[in-house]
N, C-alpha and C. Protein backbone atom coordinates (compact mmCIF):
# COMPACT_ATOMS: atom_id res chain seq x y z
N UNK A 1 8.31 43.28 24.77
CA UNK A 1 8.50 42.80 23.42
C UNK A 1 8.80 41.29 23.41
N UNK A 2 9.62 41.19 24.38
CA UNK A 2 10.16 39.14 24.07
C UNK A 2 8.33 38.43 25.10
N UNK A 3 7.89 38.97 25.39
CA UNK A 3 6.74 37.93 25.93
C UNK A 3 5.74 38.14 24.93
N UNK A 4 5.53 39.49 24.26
CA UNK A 4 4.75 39.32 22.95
C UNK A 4 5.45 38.22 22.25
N UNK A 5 6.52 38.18 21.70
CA UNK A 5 7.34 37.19 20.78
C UNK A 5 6.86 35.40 21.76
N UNK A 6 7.43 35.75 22.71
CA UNK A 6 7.22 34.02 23.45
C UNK A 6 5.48 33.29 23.07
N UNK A 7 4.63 34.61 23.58
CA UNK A 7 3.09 34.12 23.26
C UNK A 7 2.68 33.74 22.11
N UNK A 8 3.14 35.15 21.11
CA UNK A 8 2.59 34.59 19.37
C UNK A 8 3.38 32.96 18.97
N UNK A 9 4.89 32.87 19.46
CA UNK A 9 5.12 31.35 18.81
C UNK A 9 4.74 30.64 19.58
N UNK A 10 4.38 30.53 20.74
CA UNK A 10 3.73 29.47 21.26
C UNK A 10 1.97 28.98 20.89
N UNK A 11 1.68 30.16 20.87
CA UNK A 11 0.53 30.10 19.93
C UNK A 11 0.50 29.57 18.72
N UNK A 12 1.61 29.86 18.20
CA UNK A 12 1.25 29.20 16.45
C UNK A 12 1.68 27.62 16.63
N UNK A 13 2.56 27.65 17.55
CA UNK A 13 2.67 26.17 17.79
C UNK A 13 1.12 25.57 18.39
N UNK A 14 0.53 25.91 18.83
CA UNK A 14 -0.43 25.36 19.41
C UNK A 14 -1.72 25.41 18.40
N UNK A 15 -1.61 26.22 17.55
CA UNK A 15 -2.62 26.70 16.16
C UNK A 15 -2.15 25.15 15.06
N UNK A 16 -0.93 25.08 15.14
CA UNK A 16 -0.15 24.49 14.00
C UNK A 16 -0.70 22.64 14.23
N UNK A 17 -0.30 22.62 15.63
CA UNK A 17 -0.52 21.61 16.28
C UNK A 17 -2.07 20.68 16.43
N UNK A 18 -2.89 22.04 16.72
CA UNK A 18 -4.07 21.54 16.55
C UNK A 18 -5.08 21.34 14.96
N UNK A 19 -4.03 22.27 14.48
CA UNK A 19 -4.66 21.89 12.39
C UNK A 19 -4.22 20.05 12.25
N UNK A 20 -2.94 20.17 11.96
CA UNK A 20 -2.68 18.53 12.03
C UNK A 20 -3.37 17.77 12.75
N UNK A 21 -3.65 18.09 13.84
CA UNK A 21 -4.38 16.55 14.67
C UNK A 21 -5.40 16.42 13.64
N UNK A 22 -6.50 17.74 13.72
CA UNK A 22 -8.01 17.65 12.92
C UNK A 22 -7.68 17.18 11.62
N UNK A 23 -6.31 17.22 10.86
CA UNK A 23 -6.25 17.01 9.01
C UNK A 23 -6.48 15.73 9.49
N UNK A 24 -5.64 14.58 10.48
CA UNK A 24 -5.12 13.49 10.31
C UNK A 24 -6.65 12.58 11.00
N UNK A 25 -7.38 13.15 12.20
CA UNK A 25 -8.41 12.61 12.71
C UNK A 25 -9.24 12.19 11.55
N UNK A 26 -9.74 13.72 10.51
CA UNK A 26 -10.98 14.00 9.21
C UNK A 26 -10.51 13.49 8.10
N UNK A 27 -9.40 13.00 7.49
CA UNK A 27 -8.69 12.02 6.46
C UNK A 27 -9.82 11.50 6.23
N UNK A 28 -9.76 11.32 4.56
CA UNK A 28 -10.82 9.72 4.64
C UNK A 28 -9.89 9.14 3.68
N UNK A 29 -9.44 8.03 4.18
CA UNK A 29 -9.21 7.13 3.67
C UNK A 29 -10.01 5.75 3.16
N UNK A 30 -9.52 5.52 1.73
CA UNK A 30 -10.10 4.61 1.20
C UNK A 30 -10.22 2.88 1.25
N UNK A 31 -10.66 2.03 1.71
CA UNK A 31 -10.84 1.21 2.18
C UNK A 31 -10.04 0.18 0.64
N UNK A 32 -8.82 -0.57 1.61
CA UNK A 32 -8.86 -1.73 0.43
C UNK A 32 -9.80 -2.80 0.17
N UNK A 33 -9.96 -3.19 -1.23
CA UNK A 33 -10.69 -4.33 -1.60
C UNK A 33 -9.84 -5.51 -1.43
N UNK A 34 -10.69 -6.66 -0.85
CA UNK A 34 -10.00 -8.32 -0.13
C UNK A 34 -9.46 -8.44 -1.62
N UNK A 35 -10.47 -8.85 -2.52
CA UNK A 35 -9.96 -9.09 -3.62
C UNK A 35 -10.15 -8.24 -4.85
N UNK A 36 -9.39 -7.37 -5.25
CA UNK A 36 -9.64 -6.15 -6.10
C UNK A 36 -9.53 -6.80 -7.33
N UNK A 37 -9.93 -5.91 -8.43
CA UNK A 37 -10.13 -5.96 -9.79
C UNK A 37 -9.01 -6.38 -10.59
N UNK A 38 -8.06 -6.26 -10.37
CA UNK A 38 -7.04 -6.01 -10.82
C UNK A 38 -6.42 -7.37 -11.65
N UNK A 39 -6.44 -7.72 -12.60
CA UNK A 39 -5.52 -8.88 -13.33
C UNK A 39 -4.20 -9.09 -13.68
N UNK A 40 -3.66 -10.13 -12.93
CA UNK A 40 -1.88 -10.58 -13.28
C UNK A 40 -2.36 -11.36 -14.41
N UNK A 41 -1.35 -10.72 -14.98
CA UNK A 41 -0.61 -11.82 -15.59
C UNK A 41 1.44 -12.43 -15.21
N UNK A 42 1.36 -13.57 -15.58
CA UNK A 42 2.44 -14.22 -15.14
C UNK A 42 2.92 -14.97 -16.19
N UNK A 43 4.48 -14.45 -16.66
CA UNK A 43 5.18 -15.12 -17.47
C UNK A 43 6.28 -15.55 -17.05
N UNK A 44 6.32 -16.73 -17.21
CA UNK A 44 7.18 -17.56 -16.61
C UNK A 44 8.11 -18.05 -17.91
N UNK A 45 9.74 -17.88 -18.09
CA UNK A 45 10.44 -18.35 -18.47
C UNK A 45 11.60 -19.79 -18.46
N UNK A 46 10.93 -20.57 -19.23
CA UNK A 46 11.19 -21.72 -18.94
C UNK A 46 12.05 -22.53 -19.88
N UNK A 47 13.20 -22.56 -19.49
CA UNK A 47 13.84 -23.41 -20.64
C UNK A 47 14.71 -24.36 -19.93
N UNK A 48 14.27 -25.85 -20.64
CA UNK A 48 14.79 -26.93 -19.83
C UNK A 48 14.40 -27.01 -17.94
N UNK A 49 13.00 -26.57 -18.13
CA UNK A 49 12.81 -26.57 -16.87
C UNK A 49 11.49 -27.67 -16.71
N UNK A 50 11.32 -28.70 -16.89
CA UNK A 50 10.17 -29.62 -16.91
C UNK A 50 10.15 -29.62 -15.62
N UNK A 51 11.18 -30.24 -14.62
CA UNK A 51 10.93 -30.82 -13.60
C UNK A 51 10.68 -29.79 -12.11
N UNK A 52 11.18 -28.65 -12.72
CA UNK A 52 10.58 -27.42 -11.83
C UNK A 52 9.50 -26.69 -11.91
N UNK A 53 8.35 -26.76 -12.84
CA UNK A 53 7.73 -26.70 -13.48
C UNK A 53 6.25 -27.70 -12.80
N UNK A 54 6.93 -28.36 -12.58
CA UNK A 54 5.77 -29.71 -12.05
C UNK A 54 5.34 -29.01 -10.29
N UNK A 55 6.64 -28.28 -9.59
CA UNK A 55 5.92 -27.52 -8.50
C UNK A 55 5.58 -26.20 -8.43
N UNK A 56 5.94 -25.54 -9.51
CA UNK A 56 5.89 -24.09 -9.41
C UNK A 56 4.73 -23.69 -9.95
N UNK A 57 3.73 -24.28 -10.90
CA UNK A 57 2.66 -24.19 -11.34
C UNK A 57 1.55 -24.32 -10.11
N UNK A 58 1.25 -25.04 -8.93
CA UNK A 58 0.49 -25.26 -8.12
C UNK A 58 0.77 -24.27 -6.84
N UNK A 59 2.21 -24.35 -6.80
CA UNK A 59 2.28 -23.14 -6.06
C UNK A 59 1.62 -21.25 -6.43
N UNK A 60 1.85 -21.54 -7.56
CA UNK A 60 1.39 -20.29 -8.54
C UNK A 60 -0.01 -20.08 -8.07
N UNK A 61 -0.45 -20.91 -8.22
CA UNK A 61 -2.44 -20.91 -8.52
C UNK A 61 -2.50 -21.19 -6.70
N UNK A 62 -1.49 -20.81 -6.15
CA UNK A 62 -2.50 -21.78 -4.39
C UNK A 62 -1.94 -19.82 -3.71
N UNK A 63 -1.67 -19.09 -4.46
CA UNK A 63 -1.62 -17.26 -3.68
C UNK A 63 -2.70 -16.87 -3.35
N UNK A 64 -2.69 -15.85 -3.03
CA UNK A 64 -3.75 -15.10 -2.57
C UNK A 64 -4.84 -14.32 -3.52
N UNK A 65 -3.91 -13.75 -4.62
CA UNK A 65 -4.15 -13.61 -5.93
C UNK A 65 -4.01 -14.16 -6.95
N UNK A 66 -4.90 -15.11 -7.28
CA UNK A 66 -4.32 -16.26 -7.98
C UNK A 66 -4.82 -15.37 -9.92
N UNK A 67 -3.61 -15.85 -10.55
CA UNK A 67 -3.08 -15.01 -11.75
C UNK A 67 -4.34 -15.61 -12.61
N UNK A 68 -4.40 -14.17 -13.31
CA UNK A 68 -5.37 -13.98 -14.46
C UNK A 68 -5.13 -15.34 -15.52
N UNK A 69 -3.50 -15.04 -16.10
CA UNK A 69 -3.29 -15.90 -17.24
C UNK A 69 -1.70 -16.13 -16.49
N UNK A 70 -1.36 -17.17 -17.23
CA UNK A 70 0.03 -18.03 -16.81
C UNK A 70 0.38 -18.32 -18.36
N UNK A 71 1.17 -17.76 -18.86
CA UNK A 71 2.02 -17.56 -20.28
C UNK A 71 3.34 -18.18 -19.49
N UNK A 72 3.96 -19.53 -20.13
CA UNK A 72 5.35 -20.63 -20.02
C UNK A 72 5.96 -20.46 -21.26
């Protein structure tokens, strides 16, 4: 009786074991886009801020995703 018991869970471990590998190998995953569709917007709150303003705007526009619209 306990080596029937030892075989079947070792078996299901080895059943269990080999489902996961195959889910995770056959996945399809979807490939990101460099630059996707997607539009920022960026609102920037500014009060009494002229002189910070003069670098934060160029920094804004020099990302990776550079913003749809820029609302100050």
């Amino acid at each position: 009786m306990e080596v029937f018991l030892w075989s079947f869970l070792g078996l299901g471990i080895i059943c269990w074991s080999s489902g996961w590998f195959v889910a995770l190998r056959f996945r399809k995953v979807p490939k990101a886009e460099r630059f996707s569709s997607a539009k920022v917007s960026v609102v920037i709150p500014a009060r009494n801020e002229e002189e910070n303003l003069v670098r934060l705007l160029p920094s804004l526009m020099g990302q990776d995703t550079p913003p749809h619209q820029v609302i100050v």
